[in-house]
C-alpha atoms as a PDB file:
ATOM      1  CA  UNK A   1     101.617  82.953  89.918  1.00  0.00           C
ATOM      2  CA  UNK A   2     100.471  80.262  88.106  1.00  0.00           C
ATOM      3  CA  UNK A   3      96.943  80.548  86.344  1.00  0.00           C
ATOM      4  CA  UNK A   4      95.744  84.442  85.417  1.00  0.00           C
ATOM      5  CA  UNK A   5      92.291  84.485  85.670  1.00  0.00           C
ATOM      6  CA  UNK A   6      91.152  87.788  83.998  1.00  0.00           C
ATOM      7  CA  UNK A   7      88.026  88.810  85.530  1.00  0.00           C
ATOM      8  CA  UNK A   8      88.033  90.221  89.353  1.00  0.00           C
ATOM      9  CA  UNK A   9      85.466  91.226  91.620  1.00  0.00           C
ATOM     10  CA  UNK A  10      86.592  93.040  94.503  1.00  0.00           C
ATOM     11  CA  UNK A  11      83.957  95.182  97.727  1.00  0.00           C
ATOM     12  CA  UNK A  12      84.649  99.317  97.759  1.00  0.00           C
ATOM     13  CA  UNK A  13      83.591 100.571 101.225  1.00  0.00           C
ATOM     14  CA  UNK A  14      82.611 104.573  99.338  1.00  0.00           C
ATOM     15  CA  UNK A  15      82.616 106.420 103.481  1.00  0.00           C
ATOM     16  CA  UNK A  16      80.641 109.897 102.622  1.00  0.00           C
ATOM     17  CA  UNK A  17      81.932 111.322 106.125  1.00  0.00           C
ATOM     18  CA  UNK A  18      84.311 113.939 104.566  1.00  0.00           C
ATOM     19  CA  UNK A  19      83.864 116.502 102.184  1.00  0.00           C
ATOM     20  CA  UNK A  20      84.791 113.608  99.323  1.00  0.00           C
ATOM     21  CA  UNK A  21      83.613 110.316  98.909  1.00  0.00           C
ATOM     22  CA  UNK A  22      86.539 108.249 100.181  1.00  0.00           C
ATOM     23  CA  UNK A  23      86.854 105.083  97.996  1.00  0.00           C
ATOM     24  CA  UNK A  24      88.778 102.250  99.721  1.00  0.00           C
ATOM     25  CA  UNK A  25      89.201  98.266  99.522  1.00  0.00           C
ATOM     26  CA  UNK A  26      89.619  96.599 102.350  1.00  0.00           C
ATOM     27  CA  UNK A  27      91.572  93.642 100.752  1.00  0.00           C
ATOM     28  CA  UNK A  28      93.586  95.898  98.775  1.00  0.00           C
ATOM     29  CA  UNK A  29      95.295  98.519 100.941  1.00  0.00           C
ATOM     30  CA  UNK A  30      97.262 100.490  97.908  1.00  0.00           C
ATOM     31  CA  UNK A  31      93.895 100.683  96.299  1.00  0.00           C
ATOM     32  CA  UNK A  32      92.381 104.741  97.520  1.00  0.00           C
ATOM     33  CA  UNK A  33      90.452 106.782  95.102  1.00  0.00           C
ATOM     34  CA  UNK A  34      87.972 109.695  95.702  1.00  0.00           C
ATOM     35  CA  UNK A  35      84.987 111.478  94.326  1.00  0.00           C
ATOM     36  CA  UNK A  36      82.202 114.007  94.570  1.00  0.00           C
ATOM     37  CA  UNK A  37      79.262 112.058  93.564  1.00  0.00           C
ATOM     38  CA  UNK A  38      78.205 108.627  93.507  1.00  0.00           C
ATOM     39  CA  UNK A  39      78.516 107.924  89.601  1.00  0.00           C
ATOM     40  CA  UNK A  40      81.964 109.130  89.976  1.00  0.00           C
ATOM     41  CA  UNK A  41      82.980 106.885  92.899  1.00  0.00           C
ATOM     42  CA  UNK A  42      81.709 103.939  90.861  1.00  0.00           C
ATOM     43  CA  UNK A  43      83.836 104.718  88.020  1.00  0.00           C
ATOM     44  CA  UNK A  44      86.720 105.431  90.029  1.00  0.00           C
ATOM     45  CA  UNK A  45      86.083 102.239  92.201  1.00  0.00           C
ATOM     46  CA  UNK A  46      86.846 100.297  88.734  1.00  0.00           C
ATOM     47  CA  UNK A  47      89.434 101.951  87.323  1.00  0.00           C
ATOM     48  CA  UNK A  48      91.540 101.647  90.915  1.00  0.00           C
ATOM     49  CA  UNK A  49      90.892  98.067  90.931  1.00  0.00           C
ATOM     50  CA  UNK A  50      92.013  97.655  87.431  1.00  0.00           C
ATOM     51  CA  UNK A  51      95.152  99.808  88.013  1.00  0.00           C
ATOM     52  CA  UNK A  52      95.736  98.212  91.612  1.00  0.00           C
ATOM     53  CA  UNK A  53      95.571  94.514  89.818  1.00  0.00           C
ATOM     54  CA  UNK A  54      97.322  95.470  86.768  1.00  0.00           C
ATOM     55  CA  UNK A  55      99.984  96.447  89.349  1.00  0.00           C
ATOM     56  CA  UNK A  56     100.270  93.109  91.543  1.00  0.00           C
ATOM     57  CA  UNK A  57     100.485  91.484  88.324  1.00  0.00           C
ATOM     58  CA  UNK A  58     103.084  93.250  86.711  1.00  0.00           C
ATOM     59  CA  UNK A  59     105.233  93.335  89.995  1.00  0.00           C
ATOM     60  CA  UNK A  60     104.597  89.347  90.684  1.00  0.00           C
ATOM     61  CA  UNK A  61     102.482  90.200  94.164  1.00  0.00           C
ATOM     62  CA  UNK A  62      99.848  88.128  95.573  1.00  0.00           C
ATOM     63  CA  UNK A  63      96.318  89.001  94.440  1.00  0.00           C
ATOM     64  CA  UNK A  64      94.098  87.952  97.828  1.00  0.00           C
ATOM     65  CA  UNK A  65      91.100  86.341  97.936  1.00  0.00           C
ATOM     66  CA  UNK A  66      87.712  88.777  97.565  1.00  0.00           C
ATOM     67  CA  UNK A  67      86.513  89.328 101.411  1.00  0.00           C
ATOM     68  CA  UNK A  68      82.859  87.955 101.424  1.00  0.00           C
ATOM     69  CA  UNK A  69      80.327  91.138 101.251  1.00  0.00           C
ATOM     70  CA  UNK A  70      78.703  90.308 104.363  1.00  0.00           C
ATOM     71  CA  UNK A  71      82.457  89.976 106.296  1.00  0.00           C
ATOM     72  CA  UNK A  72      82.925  93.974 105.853  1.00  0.00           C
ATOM     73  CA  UNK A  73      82.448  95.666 108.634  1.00  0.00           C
ATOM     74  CA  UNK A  74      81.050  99.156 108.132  1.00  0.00           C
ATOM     75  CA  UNK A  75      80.751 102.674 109.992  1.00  0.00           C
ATOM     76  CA  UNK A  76      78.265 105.006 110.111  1.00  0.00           C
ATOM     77  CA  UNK A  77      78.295 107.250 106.746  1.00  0.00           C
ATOM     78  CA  UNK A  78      79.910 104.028 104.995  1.00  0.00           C
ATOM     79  CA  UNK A  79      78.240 101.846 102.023  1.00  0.00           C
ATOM     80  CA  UNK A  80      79.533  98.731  99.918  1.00  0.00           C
ATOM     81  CA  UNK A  81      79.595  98.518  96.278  1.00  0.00           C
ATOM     82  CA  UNK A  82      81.185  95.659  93.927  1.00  0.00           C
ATOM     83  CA  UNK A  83      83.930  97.359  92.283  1.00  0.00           C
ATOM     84  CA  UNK A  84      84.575  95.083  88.675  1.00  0.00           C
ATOM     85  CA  UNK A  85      87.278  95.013  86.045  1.00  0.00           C
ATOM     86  CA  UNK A  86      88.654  92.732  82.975  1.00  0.00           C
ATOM     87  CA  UNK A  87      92.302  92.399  83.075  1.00  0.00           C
ATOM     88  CA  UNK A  88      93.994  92.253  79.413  1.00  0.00           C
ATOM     89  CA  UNK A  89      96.337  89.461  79.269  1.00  0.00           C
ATOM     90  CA  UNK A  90      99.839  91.199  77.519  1.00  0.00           C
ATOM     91  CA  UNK A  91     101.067  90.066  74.611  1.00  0.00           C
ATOM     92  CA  UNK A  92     104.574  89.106  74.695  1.00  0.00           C
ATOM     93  CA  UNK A  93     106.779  90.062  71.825  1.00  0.00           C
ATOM     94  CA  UNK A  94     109.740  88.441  70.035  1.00  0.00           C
ATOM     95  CA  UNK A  95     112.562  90.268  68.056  1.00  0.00           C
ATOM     96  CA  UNK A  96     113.221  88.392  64.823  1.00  0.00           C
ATOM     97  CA  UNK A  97     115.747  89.903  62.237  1.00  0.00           C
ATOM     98  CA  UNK A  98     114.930  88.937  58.894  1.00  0.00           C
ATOM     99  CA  UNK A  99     116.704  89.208  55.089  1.00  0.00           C
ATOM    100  CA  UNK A 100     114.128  90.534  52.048  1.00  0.00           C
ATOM    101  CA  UNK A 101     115.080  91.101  48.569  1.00  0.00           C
ATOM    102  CA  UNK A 102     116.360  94.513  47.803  1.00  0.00           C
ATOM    103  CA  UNK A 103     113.694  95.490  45.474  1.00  0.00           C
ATOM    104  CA  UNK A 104     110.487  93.722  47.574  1.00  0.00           C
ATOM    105  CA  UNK A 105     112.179  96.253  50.775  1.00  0.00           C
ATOM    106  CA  UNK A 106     112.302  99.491  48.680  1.00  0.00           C
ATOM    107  CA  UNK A 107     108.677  98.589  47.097  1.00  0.00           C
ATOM    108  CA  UNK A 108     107.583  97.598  50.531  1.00  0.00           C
ATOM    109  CA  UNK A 109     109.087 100.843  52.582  1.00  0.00           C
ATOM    110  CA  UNK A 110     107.742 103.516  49.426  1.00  0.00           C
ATOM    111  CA  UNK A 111     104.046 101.957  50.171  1.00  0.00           C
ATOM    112  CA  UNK A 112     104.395 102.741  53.848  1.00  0.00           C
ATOM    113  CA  UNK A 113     103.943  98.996  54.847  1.00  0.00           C
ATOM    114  CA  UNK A 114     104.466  98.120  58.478  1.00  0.00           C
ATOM    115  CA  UNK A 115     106.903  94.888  58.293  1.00  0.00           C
ATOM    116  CA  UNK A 116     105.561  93.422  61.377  1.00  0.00           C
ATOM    117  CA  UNK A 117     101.874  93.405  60.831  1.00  0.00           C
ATOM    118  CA  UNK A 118     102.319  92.202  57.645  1.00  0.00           C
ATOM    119  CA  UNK A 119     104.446  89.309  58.867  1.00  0.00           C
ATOM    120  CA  UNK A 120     101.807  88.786  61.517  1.00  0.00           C
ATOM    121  CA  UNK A 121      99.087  88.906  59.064  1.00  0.00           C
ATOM    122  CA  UNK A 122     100.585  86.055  56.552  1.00  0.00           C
ATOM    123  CA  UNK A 123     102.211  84.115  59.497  1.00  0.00           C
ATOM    124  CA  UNK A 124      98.595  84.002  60.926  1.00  0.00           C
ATOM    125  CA  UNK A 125      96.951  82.900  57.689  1.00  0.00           C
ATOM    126  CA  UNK A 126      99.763  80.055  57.238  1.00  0.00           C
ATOM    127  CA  UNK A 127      98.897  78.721  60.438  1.00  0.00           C
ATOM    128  CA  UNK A 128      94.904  78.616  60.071  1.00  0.00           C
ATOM    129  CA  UNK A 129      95.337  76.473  56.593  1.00  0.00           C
ATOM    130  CA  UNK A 130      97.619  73.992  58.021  1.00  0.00           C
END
C-alpha cells in the first residue's frame, strides 16, 4: 500500500425487512452491523467502516474503490446512506536505552516523571529551534 489517505466514504444499504435493521456494504463484505432504529444504524454504519478499514490496513488488504451511489442496486424495504470515518494514522515507536546520572534518575523517579514524554517533550522543542 503505498499512500494512506485517511478519510473514507463508503454506501450502507440499512434493509428494514427483518425484525433489525440489517447494515451491510456492498464493497466491503466483512463489514455487517445491526440496529433497532435509524440513529442507531447510522452510528453503527460508521463505527463498522472504521473497524472494517482499520482492519484491511492493519492486515495489508486492499481497500476497494467506493461503488458510485447510483451503481447500488436496491430491494424493496432497502435504503442507502453514506457511512463516513477518519482513520488515525499509528504512531510508530522506537526503543532507545539511555544512561542518566544517578542522582537526576532518583530525583526524576521520586517526582513520578514519565522518562519518555519528557524525552519527547525536550527532543520536540530541540527540533522546532533549530
Amino acid at each position: 500500500m503505498s499512500s494512506l489517505k485517511n478519510e473514507f466514504q463508503y454506501v450502507a444499504v440499512l434493509d428494514f425487512t427483518g425484525k433489525h435493521i440489517a447494515i451491510t456494504f456492498p464493497d466491503l463484505d466483512e463489514a455487517l452491523s445491526q440496529a433497532n432504529d435509524i440513529e442507531t444504524a447510522i452510528r453503527r454504519a460508521d463505527e463498522v467502516l472504521k473497524l472494517t478499514i482499520e482492519s484491511r490496513i492493519e492486515d495489508e488488504e486492499e481497500i476497494p474503490e467506493p461503488t458510485p451511489l447510483d451503481k447500488i442496486a436496491l430491494h424493496d424495504g432497502q435504503r442507502t446512506i453514506v457511512a463516513k470515518c477518519v482513520i488515525k494514522e499509528k504512531i510508530k515507536y522506537d526503543k532507545k536505552t539511555l544512561t542518566l546520572p544517578h542522582d537526576l534518575n532518583l530525583a526524576a523517579e521520586a517526582a513520578g516523571l514519565n522518562f519518555s514524554q519528557v524525552l519527547q517533550k525536550a527532543l520536540r522543542e530541540e527540533l522546532a529551534e533549530r
